[in-house]
C-alpha atoms as a PDB file:
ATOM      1  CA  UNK A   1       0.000   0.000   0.000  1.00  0.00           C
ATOM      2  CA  UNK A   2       1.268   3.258  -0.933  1.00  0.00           C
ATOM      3  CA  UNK A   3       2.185   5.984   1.621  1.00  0.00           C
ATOM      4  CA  UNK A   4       0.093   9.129   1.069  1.00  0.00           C
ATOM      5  CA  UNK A   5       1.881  12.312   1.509  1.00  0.00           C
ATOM      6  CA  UNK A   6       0.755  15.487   3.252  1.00  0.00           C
ATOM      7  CA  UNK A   7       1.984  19.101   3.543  1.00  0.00           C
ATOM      8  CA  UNK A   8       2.601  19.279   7.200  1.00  0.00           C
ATOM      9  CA  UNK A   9       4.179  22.743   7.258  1.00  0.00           C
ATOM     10  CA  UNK A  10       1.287  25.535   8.245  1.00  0.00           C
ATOM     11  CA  UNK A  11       1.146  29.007   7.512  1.00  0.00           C
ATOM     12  CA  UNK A  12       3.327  29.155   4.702  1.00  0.00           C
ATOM     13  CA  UNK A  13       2.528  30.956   1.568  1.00  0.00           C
ATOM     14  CA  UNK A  14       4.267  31.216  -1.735  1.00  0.00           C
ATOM     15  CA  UNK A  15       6.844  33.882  -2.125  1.00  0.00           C
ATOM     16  CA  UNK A  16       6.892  35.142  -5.556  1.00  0.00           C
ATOM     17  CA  UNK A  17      10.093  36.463  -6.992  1.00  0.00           C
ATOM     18  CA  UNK A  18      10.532  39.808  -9.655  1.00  0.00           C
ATOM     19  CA  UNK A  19      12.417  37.654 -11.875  1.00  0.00           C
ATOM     20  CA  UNK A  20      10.345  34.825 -13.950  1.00  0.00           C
ATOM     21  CA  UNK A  21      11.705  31.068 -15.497  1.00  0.00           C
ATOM     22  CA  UNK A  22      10.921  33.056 -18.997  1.00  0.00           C
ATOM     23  CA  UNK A  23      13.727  35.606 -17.557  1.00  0.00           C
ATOM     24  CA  UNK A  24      16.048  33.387 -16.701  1.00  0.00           C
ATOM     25  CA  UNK A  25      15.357  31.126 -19.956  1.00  0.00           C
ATOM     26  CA  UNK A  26      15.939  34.898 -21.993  1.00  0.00           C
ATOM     27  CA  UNK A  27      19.299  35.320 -20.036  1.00  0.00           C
ATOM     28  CA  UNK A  28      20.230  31.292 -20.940  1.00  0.00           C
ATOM     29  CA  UNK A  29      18.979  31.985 -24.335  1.00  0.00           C
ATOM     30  CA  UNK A  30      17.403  28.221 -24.225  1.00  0.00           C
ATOM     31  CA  UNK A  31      14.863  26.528 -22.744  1.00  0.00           C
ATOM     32  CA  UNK A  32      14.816  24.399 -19.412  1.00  0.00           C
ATOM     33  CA  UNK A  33      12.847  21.170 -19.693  1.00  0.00           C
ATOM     34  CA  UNK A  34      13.328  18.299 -17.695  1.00  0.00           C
ATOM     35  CA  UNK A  35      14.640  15.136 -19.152  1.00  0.00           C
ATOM     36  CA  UNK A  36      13.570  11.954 -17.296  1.00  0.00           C
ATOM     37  CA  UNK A  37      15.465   9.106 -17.986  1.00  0.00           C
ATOM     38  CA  UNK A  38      13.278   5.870 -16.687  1.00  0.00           C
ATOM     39  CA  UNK A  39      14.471   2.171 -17.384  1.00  0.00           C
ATOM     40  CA  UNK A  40      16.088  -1.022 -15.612  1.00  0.00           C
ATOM     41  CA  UNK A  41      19.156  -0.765 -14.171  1.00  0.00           C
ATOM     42  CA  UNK A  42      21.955  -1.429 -16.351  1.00  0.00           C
ATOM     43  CA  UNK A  43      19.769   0.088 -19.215  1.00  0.00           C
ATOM     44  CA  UNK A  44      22.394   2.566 -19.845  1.00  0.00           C
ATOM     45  CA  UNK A  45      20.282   5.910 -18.340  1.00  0.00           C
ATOM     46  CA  UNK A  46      23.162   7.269 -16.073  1.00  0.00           C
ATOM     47  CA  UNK A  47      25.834   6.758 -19.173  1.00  0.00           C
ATOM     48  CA  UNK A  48      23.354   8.370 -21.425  1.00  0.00           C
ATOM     49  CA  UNK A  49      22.738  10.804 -19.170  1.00  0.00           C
ATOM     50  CA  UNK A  50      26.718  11.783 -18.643  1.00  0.00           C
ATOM     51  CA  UNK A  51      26.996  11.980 -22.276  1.00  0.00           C
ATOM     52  CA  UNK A  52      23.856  13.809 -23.375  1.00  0.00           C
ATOM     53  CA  UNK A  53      24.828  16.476 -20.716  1.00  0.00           C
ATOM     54  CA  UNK A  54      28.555  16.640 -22.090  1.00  0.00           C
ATOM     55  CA  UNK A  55      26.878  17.173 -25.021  1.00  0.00           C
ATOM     56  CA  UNK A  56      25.196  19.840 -24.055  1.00  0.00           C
ATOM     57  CA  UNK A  57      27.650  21.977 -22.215  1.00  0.00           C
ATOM     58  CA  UNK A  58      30.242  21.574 -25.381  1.00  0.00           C
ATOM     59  CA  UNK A  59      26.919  23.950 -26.635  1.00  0.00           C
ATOM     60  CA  UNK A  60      27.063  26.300 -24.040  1.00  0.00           C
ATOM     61  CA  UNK A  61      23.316  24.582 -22.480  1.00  0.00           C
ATOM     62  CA  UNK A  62      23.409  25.134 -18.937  1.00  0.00           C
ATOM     63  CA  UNK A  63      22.523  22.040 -17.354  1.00  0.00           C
ATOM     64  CA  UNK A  64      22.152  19.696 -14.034  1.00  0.00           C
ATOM     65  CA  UNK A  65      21.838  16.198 -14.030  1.00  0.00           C
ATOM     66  CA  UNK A  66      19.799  14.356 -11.039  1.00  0.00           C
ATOM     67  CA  UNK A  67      21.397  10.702 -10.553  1.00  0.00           C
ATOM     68  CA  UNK A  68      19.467   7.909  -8.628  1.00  0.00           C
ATOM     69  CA  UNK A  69      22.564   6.982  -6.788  1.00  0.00           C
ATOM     70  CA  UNK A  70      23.924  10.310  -6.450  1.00  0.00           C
ATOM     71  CA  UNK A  71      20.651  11.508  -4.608  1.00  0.00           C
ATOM     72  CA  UNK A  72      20.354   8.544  -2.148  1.00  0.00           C
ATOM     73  CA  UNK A  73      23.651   9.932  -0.891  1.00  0.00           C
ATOM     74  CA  UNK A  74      22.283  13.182   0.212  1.00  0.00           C
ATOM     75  CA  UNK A  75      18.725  14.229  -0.070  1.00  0.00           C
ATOM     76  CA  UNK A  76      17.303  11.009  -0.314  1.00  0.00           C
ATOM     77  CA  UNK A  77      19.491   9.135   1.662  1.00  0.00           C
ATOM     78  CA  UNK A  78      16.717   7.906   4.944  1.00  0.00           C
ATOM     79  CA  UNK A  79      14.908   6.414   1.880  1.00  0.00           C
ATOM     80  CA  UNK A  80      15.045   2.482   0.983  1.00  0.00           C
ATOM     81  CA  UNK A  81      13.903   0.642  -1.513  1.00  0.00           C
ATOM     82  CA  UNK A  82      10.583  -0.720  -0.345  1.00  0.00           C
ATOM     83  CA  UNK A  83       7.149   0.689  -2.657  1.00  0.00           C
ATOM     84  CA  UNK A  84       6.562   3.295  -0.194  1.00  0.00           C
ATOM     85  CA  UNK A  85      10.442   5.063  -0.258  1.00  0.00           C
ATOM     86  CA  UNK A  86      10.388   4.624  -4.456  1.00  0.00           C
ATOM     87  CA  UNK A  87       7.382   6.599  -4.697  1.00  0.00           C
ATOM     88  CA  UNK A  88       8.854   9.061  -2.261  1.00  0.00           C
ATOM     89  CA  UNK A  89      11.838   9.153  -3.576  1.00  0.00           C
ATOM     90  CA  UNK A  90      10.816   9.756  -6.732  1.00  0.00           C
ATOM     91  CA  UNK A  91       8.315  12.397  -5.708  1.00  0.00           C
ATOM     92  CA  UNK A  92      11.356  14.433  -3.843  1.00  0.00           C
ATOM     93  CA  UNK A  93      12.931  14.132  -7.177  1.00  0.00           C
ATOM     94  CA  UNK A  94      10.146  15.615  -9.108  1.00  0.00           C
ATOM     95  CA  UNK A  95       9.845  18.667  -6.515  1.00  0.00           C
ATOM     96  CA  UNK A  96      13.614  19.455  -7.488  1.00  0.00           C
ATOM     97  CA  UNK A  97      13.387  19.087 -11.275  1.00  0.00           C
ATOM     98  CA  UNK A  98      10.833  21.107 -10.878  1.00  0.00           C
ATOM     99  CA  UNK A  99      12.981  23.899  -8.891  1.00  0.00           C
ATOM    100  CA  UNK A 100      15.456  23.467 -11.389  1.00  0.00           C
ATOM    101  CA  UNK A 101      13.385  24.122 -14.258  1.00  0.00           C
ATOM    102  CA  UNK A 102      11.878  27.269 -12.748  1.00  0.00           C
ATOM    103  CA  UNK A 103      15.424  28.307 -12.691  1.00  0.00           C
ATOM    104  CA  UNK A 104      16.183  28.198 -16.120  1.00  0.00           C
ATOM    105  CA  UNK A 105      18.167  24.878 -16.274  1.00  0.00           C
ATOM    106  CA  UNK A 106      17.945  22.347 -18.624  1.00  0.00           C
ATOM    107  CA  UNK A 107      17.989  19.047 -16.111  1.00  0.00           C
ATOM    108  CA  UNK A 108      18.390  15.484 -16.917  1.00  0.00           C
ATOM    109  CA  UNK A 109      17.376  13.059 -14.351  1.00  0.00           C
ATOM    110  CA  UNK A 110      18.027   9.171 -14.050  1.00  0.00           C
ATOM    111  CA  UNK A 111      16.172   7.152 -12.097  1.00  0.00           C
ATOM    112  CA  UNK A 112      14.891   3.721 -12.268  1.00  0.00           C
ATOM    113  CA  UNK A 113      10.939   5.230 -11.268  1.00  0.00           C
ATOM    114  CA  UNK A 114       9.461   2.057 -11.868  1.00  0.00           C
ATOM    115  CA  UNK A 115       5.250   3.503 -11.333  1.00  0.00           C
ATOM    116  CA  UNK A 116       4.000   4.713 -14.501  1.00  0.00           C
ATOM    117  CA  UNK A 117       1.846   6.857 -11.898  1.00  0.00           C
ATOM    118  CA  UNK A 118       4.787   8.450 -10.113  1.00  0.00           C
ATOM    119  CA  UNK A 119       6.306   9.277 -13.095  1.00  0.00           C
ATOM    120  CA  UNK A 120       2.731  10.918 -14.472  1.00  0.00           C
ATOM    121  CA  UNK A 121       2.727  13.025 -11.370  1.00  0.00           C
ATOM    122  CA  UNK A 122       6.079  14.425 -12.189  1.00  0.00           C
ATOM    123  CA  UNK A 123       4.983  15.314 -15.389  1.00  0.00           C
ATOM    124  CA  UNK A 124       2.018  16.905 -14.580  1.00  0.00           C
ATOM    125  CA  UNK A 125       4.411  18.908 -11.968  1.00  0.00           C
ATOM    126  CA  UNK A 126       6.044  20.898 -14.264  1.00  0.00           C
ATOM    127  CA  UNK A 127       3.378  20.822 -17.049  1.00  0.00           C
ATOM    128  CA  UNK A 128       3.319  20.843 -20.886  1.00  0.00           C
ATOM    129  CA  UNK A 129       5.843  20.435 -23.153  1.00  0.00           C
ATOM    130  CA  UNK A 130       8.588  20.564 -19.878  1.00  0.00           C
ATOM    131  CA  UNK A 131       8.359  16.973 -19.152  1.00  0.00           C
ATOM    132  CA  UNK A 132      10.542  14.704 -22.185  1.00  0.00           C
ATOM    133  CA  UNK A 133      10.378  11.173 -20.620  1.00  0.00           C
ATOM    134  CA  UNK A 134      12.936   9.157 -22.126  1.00  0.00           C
ATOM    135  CA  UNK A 135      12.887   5.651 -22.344  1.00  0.00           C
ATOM    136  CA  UNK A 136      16.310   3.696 -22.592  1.00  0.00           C
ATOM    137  CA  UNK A 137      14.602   0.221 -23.782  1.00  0.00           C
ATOM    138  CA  UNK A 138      16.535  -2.531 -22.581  1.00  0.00           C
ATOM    139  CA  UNK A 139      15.773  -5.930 -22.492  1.00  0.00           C
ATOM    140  CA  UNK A 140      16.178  -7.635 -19.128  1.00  0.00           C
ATOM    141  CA  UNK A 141      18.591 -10.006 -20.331  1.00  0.00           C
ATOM    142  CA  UNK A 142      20.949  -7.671 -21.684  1.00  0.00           C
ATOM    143  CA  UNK A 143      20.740  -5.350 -18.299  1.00  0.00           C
ATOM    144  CA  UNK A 144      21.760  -8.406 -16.887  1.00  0.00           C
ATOM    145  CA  UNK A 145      24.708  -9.466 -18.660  1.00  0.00           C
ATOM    146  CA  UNK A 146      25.823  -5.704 -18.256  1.00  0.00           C
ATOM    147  CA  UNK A 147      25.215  -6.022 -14.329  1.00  0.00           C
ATOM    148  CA  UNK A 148      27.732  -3.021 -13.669  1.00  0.00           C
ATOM    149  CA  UNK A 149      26.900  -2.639 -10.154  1.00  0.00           C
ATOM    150  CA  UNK A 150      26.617  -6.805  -9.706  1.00  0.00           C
ATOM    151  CA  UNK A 151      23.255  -6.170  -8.339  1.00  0.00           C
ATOM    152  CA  UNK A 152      21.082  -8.552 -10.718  1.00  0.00           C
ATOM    153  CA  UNK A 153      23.616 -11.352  -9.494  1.00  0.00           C
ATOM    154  CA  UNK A 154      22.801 -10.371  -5.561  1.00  0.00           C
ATOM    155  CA  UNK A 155      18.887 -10.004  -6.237  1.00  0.00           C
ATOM    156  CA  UNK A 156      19.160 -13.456  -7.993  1.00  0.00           C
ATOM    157  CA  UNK A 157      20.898 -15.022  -4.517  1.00  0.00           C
ATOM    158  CA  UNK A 158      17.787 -13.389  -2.728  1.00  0.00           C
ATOM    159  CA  UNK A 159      20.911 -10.669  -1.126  1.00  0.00           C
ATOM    160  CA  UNK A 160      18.895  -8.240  -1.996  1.00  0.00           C
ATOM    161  CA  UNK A 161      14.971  -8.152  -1.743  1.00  0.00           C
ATOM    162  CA  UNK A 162      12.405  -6.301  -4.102  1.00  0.00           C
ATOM    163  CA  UNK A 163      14.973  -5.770  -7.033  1.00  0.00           C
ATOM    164  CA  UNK A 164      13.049  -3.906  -9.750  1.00  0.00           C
ATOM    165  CA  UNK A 165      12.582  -6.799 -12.705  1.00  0.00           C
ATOM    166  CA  UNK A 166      13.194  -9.457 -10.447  1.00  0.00           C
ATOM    167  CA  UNK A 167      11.142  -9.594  -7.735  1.00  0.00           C
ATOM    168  CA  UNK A 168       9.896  -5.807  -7.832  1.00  0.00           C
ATOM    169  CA  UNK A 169       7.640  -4.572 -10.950  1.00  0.00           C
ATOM    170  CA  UNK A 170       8.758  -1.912 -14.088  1.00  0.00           C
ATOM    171  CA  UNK A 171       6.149  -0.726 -15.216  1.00  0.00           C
ATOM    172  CA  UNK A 172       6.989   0.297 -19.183  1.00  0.00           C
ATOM    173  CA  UNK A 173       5.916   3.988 -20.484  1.00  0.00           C
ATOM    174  CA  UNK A 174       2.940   4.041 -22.181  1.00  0.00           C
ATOM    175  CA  UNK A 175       3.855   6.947 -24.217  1.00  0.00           C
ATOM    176  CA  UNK A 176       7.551   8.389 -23.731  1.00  0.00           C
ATOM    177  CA  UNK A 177       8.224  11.052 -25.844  1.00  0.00           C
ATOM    178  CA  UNK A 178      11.690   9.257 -27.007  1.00  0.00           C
ATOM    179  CA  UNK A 179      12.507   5.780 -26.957  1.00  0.00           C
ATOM    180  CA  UNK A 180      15.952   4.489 -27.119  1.00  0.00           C
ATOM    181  CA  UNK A 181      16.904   1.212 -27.455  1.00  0.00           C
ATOM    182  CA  UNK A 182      20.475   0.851 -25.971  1.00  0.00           C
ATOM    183  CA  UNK A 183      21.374  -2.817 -26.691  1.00  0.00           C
ATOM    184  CA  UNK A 184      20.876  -2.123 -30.058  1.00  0.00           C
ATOM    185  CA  UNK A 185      22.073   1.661 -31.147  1.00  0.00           C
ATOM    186  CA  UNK A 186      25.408   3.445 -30.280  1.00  0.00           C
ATOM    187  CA  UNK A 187      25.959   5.793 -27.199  1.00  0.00           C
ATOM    188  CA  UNK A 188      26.937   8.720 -29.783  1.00  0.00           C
ATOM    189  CA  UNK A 189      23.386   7.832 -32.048  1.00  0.00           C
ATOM    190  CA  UNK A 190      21.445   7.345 -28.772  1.00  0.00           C
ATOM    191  CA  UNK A 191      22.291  11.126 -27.919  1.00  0.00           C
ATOM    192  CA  UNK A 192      22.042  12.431 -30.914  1.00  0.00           C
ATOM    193  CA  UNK A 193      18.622  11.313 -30.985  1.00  0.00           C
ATOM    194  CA  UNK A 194      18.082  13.158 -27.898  1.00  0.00           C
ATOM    195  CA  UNK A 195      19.525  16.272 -28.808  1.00  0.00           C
ATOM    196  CA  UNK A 196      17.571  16.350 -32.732  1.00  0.00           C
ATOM    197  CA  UNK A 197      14.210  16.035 -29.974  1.00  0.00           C
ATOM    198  CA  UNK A 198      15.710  19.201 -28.390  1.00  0.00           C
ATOM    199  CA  UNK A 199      16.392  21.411 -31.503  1.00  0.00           C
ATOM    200  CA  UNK A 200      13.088  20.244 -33.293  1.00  0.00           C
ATOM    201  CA  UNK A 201      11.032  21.643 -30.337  1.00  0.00           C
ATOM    202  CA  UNK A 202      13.129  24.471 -29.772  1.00  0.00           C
ATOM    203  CA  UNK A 203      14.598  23.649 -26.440  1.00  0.00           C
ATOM    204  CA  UNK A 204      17.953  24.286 -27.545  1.00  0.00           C
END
């Protein structure tokens, strides 16, 4: 059962600033949408994600990149791995792209988020056209040959309990706006893929 969560601050209101995302977007001269990696692990959406935001700095993009285990170190790190923690965790994370897009920065974020509804919530966060969920397909087999982190070999020896594809669901986007598949197309096609999506719409 999920864990519903509730604003327990009181008396706070929103402090609105003189300076708008549009401003700081003008001063960037791009956009700031958030790019949400989602896949297995071992799919290849952290090495993506270093590489698409190389990418984008070598164009002068100001950008931030949100990493599963990077956050777990700091922000997110009195979360586990249990249903309850993932959709928190994931719901922290949407909070913060969502800071960082206000701010004028183009952020990519990789993260397992197996719910189709978390990830739905974080798109209806920051609203239309700033949500580009990105898909790195990956068949399970594949993730586990790759096993860079030897985790698939631990969840198979029951080490470690409610391993997303193995004993834990991943629930497939219905409708990502890209699609990648990374066992079968090069790192360097994979982002230039991502960064055509970008120009086309006018991101970048």
């Amino acid at each position: 059962m999920r864990r519903s969560i509730s604003l327990k601050s009181t008396n706070v209101t929103w402090h609105e600033s003189k300076i708008t995302k549009q401003d700081r977007q003008t001063l960037k001269s791009h956009k700031s949408p958030v790019i949400w990696f989602t896949g297995l692990s071992g799919s290849g959406k952290s090495t993506l994600s270093v590489e698409l935001e190389k990418a984008l700095h070598e164009k002068e993009i100001h950008t931030y990149r949100l990493d599963g285990d990077n956050v777990r170190q700091g922000l997110n790190n009195n979360l586990g791995f249990s249903p309850e923690d993932r959709v928190e965790n994931i719901r922290r994370i949407g909070e913060v792209a969502k800071l960082m897009n206000d701010a004028g920065i183009l952020t990519l974020t990789a993260f397992i988020s197996p719910y189709r509804e978390d990830r739905q919530k974080a798109r209806e966060l920051l609203g239309d056209g700033e949500f580009i969920e990105v898909y790195t397909k990956c068949s399970l087999e594949t993730c586990e040959e790759r096993d860079p982190k030897g985790l698939y070999e631990k969840a198979r020896k029951g080490d470690i309990k409610g391993f997303t594809g193995i004993d834990a669901p991943y629930e497939e986007p219905d409708a990502p706006e890209i699609v990648v598949g990374t066992d079968q197309h090069t790192l360097k096609d994979s982002v230039d893929k991502i960064i055509s999506y970008l120009k086309q719409r006018n991101h970048i």
